[in-house]
C-alpha atoms as a PDB file:
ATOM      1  CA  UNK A   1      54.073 155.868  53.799  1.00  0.00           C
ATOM      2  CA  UNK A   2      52.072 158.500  55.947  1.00  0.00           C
ATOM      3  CA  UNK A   3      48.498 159.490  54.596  1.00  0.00           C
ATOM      4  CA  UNK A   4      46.423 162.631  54.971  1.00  0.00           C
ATOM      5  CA  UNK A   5      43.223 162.298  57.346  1.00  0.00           C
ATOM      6  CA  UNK A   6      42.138 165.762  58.005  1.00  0.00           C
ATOM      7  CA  UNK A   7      43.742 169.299  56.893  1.00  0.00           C
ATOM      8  CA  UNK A   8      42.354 172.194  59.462  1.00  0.00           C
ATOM      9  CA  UNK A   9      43.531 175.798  58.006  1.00  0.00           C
ATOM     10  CA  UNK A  10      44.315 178.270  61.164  1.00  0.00           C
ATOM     11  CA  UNK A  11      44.939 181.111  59.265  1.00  0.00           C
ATOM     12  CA  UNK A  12      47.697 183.390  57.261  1.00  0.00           C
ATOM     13  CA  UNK A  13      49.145 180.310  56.342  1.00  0.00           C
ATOM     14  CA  UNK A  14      49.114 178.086  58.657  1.00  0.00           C
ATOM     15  CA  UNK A  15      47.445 174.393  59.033  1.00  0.00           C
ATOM     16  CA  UNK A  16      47.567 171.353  60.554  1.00  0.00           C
ATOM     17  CA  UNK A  17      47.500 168.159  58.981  1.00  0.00           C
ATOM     18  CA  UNK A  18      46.253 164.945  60.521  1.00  0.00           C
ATOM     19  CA  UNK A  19      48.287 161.978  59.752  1.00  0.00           C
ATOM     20  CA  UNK A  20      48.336 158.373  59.926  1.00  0.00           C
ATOM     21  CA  UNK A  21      50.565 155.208  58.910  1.00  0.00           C
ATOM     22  CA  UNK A  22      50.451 151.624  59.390  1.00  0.00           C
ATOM     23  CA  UNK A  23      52.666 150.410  61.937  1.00  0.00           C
ATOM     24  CA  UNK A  24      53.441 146.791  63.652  1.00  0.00           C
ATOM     25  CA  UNK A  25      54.186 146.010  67.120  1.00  0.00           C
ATOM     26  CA  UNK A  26      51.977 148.152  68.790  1.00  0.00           C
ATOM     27  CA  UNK A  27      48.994 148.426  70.715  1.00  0.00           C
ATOM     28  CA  UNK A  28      47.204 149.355  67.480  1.00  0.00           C
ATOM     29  CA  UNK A  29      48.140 148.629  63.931  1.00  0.00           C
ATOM     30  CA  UNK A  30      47.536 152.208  62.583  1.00  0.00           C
ATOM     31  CA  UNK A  31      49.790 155.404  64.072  1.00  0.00           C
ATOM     32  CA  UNK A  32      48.047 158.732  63.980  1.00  0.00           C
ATOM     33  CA  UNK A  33      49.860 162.083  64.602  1.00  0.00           C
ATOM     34  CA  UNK A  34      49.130 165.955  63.560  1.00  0.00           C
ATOM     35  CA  UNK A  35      52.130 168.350  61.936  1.00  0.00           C
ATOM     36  CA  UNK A  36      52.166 171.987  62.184  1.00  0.00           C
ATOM     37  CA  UNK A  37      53.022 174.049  59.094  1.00  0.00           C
ATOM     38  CA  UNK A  38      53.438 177.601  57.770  1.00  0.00           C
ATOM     39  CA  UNK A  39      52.965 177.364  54.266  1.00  0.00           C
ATOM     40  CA  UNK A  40      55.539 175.253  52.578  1.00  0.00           C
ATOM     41  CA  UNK A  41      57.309 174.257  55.852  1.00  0.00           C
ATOM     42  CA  UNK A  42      56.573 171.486  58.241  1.00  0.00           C
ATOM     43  CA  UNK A  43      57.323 172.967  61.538  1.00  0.00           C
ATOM     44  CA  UNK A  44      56.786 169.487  63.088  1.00  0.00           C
ATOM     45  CA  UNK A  45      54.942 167.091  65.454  1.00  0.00           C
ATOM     46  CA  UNK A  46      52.117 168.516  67.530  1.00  0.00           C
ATOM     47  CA  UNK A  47      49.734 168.482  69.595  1.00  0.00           C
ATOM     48  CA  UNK A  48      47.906 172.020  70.829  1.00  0.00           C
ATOM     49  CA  UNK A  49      48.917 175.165  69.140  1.00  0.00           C
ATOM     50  CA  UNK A  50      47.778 178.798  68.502  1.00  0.00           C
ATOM     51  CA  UNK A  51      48.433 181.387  66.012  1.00  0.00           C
ATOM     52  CA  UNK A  52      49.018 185.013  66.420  1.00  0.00           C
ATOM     53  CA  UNK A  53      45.893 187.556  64.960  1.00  0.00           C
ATOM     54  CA  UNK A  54      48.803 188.862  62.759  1.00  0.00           C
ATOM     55  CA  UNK A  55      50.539 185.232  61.922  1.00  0.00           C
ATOM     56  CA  UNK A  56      53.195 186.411  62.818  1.00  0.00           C
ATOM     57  CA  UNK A  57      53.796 183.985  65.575  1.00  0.00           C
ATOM     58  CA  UNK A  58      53.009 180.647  66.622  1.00  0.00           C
ATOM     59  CA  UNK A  59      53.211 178.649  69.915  1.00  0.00           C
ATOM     60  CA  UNK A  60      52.678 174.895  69.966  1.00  0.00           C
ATOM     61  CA  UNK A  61      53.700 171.863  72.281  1.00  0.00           C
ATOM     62  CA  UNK A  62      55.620 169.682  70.240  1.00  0.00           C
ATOM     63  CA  UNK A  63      55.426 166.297  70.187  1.00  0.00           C
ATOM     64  CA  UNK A  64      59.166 165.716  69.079  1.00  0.00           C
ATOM     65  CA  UNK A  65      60.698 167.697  71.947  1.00  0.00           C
ATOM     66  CA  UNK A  66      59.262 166.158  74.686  1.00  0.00           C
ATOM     67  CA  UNK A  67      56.229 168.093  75.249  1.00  0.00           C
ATOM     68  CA  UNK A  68      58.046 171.384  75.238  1.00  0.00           C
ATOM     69  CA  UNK A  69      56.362 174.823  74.263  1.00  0.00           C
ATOM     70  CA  UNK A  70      58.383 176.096  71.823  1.00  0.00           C
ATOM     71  CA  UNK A  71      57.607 179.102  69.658  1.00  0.00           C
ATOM     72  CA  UNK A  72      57.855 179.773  65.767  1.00  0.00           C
ATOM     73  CA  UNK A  73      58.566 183.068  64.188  1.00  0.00           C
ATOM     74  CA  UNK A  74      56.902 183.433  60.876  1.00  0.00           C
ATOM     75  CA  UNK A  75      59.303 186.174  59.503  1.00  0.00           C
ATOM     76  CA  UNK A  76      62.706 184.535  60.650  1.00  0.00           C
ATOM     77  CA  UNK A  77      61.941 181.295  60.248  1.00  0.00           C
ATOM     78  CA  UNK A  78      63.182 180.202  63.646  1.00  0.00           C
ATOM     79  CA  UNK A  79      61.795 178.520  66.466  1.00  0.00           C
ATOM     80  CA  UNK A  80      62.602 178.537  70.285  1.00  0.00           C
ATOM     81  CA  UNK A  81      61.735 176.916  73.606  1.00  0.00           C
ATOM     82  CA  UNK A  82      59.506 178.836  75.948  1.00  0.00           C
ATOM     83  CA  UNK A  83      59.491 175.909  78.215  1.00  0.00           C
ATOM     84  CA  UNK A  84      58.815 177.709  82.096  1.00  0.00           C
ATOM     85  CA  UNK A  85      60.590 174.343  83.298  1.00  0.00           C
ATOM     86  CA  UNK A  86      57.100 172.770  84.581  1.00  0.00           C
ATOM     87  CA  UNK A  87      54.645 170.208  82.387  1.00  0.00           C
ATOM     88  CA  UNK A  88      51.583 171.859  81.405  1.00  0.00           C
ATOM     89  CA  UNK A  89      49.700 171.303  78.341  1.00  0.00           C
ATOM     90  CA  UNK A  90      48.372 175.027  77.077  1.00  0.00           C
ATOM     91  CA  UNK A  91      44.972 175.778  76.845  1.00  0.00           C
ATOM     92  CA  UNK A  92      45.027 179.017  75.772  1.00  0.00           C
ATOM     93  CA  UNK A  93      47.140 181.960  74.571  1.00  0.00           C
ATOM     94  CA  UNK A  94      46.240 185.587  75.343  1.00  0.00           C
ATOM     95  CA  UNK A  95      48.279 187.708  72.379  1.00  0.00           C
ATOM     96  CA  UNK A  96      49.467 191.512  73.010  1.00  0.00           C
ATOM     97  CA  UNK A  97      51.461 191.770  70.160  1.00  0.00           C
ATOM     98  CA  UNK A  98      52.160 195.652  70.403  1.00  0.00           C
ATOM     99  CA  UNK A  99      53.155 194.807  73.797  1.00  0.00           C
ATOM    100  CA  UNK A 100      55.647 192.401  72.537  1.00  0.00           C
ATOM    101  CA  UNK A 101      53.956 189.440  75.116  1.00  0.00           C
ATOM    102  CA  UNK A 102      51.356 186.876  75.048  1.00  0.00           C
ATOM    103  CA  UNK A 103      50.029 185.040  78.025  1.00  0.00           C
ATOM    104  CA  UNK A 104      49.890 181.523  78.373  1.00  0.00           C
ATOM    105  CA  UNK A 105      47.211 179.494  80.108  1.00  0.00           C
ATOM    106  CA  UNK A 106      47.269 175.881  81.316  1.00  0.00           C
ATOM    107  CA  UNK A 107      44.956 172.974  82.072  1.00  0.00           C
ATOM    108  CA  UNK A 108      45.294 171.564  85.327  1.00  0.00           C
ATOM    109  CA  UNK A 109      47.363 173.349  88.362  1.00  0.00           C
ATOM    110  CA  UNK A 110      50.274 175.056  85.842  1.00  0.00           C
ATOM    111  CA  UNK A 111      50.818 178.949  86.679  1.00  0.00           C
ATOM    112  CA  UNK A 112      49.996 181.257  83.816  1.00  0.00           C
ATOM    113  CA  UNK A 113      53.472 182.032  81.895  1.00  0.00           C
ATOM    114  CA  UNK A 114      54.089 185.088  80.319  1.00  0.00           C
ATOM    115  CA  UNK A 115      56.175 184.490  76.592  1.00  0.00           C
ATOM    116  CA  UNK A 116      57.905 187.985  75.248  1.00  0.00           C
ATOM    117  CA  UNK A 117      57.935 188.281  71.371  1.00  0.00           C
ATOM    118  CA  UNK A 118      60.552 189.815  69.334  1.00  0.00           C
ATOM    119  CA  UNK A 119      60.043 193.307  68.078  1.00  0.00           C
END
């Protein structure tokens, strides 16, 4: 059973919660992971992520894909992979939402990637 460490609100319902469970056979006897989730639905395994100013949106490397950037729409429900096809953890997301874009920034040597948004 999985208990609640930290809960960090990002806004128009969104939050992470900070996780951890006892585990055996490892390194350390305690597991600690962070889920993403718009209001009543776990979105999943995470590690950075970043919300839309309208909520509409989120984009968040997921820890359950294989480090892959994959993007949640808040109205449909749905997510997607925005993977560009090269590793790079996000550092930042520039939104233009009445643009229909948002520009993603990496640590390290990754090229900025540009993500288009539904209308």
């Amino acid at each position: 059973m999985s208990r609640v460490e930290r809960y960090k609100g990002l806004g128009h319902g969104f939050f992470l919660l900070s996780r951890w469970r006892p585990i055996s056979g490892g390194f350390e006897s305690i597991y600690h992971y962070q889920e993403l989730h718009h209001y009543w639905k776990n979105i999943g395994m995470t590690g950075e992520c970043f919300v839309s100013p309208s909520g509409k949106f989120a984009l968040y490397e997921s820890y359950e894909s294989d480090g892959k950037l994959l993007f949640f729409d808040a109205d449909s429900g749905k997510t997607s992979d925005v993977t560009d096809g090269d590793f790079g953890l996000p550092s930042e997301v520039n939104w233009h939402e009445s643009e229909h874009g948002a520009d993603v920034l990496y640590y390290e040597k990754h090229k900025p990637s540009v993500i288009h948004l539904p209308n």
